[in-house]
C-alpha atoms as a PDB file:
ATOM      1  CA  UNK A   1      21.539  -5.070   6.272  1.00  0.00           C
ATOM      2  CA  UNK A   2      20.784  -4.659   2.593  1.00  0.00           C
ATOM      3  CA  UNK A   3      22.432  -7.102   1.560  1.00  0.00           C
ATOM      4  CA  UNK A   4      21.131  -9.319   4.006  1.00  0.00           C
ATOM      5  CA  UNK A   5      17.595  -8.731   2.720  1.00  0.00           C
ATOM      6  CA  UNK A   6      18.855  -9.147  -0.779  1.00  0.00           C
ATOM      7  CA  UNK A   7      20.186 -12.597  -0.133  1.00  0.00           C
ATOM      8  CA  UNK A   8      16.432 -13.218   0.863  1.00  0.00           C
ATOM      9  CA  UNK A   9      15.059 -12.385  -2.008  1.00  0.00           C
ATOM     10  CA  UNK A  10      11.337 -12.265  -2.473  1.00  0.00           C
ATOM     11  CA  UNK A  11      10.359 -13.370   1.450  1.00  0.00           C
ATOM     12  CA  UNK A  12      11.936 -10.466   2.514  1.00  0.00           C
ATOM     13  CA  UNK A  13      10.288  -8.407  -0.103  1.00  0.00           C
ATOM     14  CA  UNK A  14       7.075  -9.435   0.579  1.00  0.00           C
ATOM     15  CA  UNK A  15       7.921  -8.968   4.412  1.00  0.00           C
ATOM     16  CA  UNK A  16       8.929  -5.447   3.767  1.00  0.00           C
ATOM     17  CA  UNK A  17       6.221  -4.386   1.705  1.00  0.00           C
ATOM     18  CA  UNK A  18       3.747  -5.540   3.911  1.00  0.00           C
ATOM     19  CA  UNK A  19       5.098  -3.679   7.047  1.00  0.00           C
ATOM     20  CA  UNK A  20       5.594  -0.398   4.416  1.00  0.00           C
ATOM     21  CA  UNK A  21       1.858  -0.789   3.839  1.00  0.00           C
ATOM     22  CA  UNK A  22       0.457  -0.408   7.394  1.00  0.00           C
ATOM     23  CA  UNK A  23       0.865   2.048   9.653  1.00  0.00           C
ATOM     24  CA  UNK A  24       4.558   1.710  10.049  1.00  0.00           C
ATOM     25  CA  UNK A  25       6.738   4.571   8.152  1.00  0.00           C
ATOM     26  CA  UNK A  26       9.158   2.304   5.732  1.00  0.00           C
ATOM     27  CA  UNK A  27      10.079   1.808   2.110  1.00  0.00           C
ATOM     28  CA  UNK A  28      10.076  -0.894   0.373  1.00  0.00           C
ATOM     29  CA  UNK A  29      10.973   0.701  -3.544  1.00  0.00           C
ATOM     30  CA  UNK A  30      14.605   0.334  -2.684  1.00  0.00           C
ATOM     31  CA  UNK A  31      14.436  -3.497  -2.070  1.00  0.00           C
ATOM     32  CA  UNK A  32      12.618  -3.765  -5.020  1.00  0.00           C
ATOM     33  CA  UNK A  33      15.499  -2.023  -7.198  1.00  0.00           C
ATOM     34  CA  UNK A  34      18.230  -3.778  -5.338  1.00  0.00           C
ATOM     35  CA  UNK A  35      16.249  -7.129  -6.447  1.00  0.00           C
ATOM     36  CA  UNK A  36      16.050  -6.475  -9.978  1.00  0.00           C
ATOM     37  CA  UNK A  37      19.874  -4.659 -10.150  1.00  0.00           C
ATOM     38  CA  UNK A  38      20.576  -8.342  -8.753  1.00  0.00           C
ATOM     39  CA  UNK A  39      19.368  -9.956 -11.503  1.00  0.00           C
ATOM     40  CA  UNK A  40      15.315 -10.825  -9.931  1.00  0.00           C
ATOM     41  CA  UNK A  41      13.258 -11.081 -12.851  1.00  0.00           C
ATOM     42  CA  UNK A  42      10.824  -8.021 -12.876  1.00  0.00           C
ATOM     43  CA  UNK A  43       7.431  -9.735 -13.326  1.00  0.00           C
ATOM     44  CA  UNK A  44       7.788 -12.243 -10.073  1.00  0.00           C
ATOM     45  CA  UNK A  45       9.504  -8.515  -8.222  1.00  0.00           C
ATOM     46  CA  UNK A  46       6.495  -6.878  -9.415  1.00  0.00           C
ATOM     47  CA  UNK A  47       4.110  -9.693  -8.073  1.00  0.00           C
ATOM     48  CA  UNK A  48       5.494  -9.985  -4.759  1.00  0.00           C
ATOM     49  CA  UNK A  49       5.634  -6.676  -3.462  1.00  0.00           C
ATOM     50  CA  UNK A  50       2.500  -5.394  -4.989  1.00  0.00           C
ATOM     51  CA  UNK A  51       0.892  -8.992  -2.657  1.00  0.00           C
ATOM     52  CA  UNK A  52       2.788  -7.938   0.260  1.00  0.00           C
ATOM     53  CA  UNK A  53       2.152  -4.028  -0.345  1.00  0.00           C
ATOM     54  CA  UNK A  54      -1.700  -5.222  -0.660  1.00  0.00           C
ATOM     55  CA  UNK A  55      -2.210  -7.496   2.148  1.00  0.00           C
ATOM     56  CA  UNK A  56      -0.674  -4.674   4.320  1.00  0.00           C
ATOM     57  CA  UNK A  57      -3.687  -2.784   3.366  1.00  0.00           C
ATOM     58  CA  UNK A  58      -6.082  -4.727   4.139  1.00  0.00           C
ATOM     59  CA  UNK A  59      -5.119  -5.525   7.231  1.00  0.00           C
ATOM     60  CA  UNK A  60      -5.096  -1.380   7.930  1.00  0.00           C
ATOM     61  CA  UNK A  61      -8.651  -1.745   6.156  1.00  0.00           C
ATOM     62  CA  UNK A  62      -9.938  -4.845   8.404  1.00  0.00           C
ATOM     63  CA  UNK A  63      -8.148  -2.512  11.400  1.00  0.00           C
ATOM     64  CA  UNK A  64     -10.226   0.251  10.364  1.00  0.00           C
ATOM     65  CA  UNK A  65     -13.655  -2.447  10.241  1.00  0.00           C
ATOM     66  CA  UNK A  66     -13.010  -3.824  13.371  1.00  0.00           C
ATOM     67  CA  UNK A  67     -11.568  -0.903  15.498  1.00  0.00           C
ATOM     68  CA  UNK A  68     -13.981   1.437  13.642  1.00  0.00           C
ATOM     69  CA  UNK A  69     -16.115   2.793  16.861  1.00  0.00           C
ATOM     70  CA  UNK A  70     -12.639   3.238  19.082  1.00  0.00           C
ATOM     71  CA  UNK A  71     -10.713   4.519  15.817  1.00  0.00           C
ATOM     72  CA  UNK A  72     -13.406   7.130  14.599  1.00  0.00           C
ATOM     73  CA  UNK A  73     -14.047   8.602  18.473  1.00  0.00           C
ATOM     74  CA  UNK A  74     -10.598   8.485  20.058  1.00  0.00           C
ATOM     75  CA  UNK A  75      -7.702   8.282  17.036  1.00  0.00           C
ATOM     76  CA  UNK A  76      -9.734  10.361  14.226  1.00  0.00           C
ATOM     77  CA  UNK A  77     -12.203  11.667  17.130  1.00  0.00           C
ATOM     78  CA  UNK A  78     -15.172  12.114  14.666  1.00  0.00           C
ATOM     79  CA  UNK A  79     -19.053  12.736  15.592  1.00  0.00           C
ATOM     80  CA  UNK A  80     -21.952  12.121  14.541  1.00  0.00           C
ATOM     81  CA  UNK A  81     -21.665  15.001  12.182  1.00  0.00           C
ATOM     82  CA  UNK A  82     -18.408  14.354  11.040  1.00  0.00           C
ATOM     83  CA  UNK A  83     -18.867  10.777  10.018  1.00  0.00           C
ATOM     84  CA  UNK A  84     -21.806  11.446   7.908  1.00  0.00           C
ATOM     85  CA  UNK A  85     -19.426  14.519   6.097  1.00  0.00           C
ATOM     86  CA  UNK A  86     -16.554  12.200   5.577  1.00  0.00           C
ATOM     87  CA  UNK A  87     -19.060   9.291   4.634  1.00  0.00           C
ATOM     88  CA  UNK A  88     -20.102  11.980   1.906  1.00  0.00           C
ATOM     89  CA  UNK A  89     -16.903  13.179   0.845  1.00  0.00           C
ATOM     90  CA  UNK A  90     -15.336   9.738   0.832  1.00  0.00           C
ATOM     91  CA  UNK A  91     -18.877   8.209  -1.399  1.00  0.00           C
ATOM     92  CA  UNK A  92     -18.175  11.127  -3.638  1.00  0.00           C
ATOM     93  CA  UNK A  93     -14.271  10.836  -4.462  1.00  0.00           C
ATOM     94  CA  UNK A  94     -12.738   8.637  -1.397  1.00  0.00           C
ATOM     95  CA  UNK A  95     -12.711   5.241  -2.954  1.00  0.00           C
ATOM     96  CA  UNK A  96     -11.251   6.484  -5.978  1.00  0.00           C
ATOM     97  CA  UNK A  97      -9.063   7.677  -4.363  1.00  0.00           C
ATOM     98  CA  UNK A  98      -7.647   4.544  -2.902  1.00  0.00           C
ATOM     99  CA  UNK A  99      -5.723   4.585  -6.433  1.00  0.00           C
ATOM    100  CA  UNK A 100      -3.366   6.724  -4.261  1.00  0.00           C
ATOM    101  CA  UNK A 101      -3.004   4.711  -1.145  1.00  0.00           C
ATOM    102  CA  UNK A 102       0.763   3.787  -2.578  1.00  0.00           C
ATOM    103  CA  UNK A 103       1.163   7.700  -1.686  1.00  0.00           C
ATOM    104  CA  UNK A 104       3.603   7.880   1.443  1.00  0.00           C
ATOM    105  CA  UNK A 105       2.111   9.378   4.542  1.00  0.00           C
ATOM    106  CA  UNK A 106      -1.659   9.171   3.142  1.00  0.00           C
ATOM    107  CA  UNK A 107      -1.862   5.849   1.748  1.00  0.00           C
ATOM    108  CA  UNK A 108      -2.202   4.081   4.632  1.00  0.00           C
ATOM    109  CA  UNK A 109      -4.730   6.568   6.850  1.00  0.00           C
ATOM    110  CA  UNK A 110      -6.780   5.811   3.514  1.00  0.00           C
ATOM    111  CA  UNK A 111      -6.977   2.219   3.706  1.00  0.00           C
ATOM    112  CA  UNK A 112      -7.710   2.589   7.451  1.00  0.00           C
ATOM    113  CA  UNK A 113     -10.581   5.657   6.981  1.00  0.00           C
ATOM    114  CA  UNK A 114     -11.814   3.299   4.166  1.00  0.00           C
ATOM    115  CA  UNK A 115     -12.693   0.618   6.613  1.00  0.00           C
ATOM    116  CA  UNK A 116     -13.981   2.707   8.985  1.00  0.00           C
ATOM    117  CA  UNK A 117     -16.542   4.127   6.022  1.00  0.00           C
ATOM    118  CA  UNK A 118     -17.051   0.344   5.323  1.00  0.00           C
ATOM    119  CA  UNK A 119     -16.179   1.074   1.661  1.00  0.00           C
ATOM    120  CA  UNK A 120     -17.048  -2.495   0.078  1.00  0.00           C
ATOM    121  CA  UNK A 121     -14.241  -4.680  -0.010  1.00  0.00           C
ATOM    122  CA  UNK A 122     -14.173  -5.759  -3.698  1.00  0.00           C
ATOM    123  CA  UNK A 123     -14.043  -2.037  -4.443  1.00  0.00           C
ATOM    124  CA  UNK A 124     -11.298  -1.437  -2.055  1.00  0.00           C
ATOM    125  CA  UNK A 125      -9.158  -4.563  -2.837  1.00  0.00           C
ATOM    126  CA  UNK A 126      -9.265  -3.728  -6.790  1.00  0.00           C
ATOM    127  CA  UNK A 127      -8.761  -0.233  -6.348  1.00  0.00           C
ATOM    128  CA  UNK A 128      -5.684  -0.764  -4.040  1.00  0.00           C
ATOM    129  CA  UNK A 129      -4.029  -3.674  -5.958  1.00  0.00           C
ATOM    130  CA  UNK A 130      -4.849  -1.320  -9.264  1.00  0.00           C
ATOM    131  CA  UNK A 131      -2.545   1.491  -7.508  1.00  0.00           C
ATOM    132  CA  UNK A 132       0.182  -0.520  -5.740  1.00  0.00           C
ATOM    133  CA  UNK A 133       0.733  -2.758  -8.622  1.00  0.00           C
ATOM    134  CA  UNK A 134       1.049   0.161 -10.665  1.00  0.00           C
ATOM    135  CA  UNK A 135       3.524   1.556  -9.057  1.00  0.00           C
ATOM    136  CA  UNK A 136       5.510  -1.162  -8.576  1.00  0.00           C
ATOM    137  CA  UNK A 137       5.264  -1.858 -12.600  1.00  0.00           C
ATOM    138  CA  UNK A 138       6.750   1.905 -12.663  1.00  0.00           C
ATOM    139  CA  UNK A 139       9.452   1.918 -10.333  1.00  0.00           C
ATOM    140  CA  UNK A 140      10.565  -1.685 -11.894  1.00  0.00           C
ATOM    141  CA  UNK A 141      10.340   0.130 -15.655  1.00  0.00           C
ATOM    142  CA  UNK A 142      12.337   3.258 -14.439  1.00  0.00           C
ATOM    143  CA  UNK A 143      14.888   1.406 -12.688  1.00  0.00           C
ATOM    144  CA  UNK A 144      15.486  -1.677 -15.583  1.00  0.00           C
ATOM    145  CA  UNK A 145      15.496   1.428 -18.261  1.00  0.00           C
ATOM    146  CA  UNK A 146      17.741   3.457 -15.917  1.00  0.00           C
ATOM    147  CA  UNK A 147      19.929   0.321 -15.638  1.00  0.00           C
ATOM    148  CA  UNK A 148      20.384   0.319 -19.488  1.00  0.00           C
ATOM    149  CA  UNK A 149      21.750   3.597 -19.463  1.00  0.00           C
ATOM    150  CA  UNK A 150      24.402   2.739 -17.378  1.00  0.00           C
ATOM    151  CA  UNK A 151      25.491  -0.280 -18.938  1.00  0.00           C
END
């Protein structure tokens, strides 16, 4: 299978870091390594899953917008009191911490509480690309300076 999804290059990148960013428990770092051992050049790598990695977000965001009254009662099952605690917490520290919504297991329920705070969506979206992209730009430094080791 992984070389199948090598042979498909940046679709199935972007493919697999979008699915990795919603709600659905993948990885997408590996496919991203197995690009640029493969001879992908870094920058487009970088690009591609960081777009795919982002648009996963937001649709966990727009999720969290739309689905907000069935999401906060019956999946998070906040109250009244409860929303206006996390509304405080979240105005407080939450949006900065979207830096951290590349973070496995958390990530996502960020981007999803985020729309159901209504966090403003140009804060969200730069904060989110800021993070993933990041990353990305990391795990494509470690693994072209870990390649040079080996060579």
């Amino acid at each position: 299978m992984q070389e199948s999804l090598v042979n498909h290059g940046y679709p199935a990148l972007f493919l697999l870091s979008f699915l990795a960013s919603t709600l659905i428990p993948l990885g997408s770092e590996w496919l991203l390594i197995a690009l640029l051992l493969n001879g992908f050049a870094p920058l487009p790598v970088v690009a591609v899953a960081t777009a795919g990695n982002v648009l996963g977000a937001c649709t966990s965001y727009f999720l969290g917008v739309c689905g907000s009254r069935f999401i906060e009662e019956r999946v998070l099952r906040m109250g009244a009191q409860d929303r206006q605690r996390a509304e405080r917490v979240f105005a407080r520290y939450g949006s900065w911490s979207l830096l951290f919504s590349w973070l496995p297991v958390v990530g996502d329920p960020l981007c999803l509480v985020a729309g159901v705070l209504r966090v403003g969506f140009p804060r969200f979206a730069l904060l989110v690309v800021a993070g993933k992209a990041g990353r990305y730009a990391v795990v494509a430094w470690a693994t072209l300076q870990g390649q040079h080791i080996f060579d």
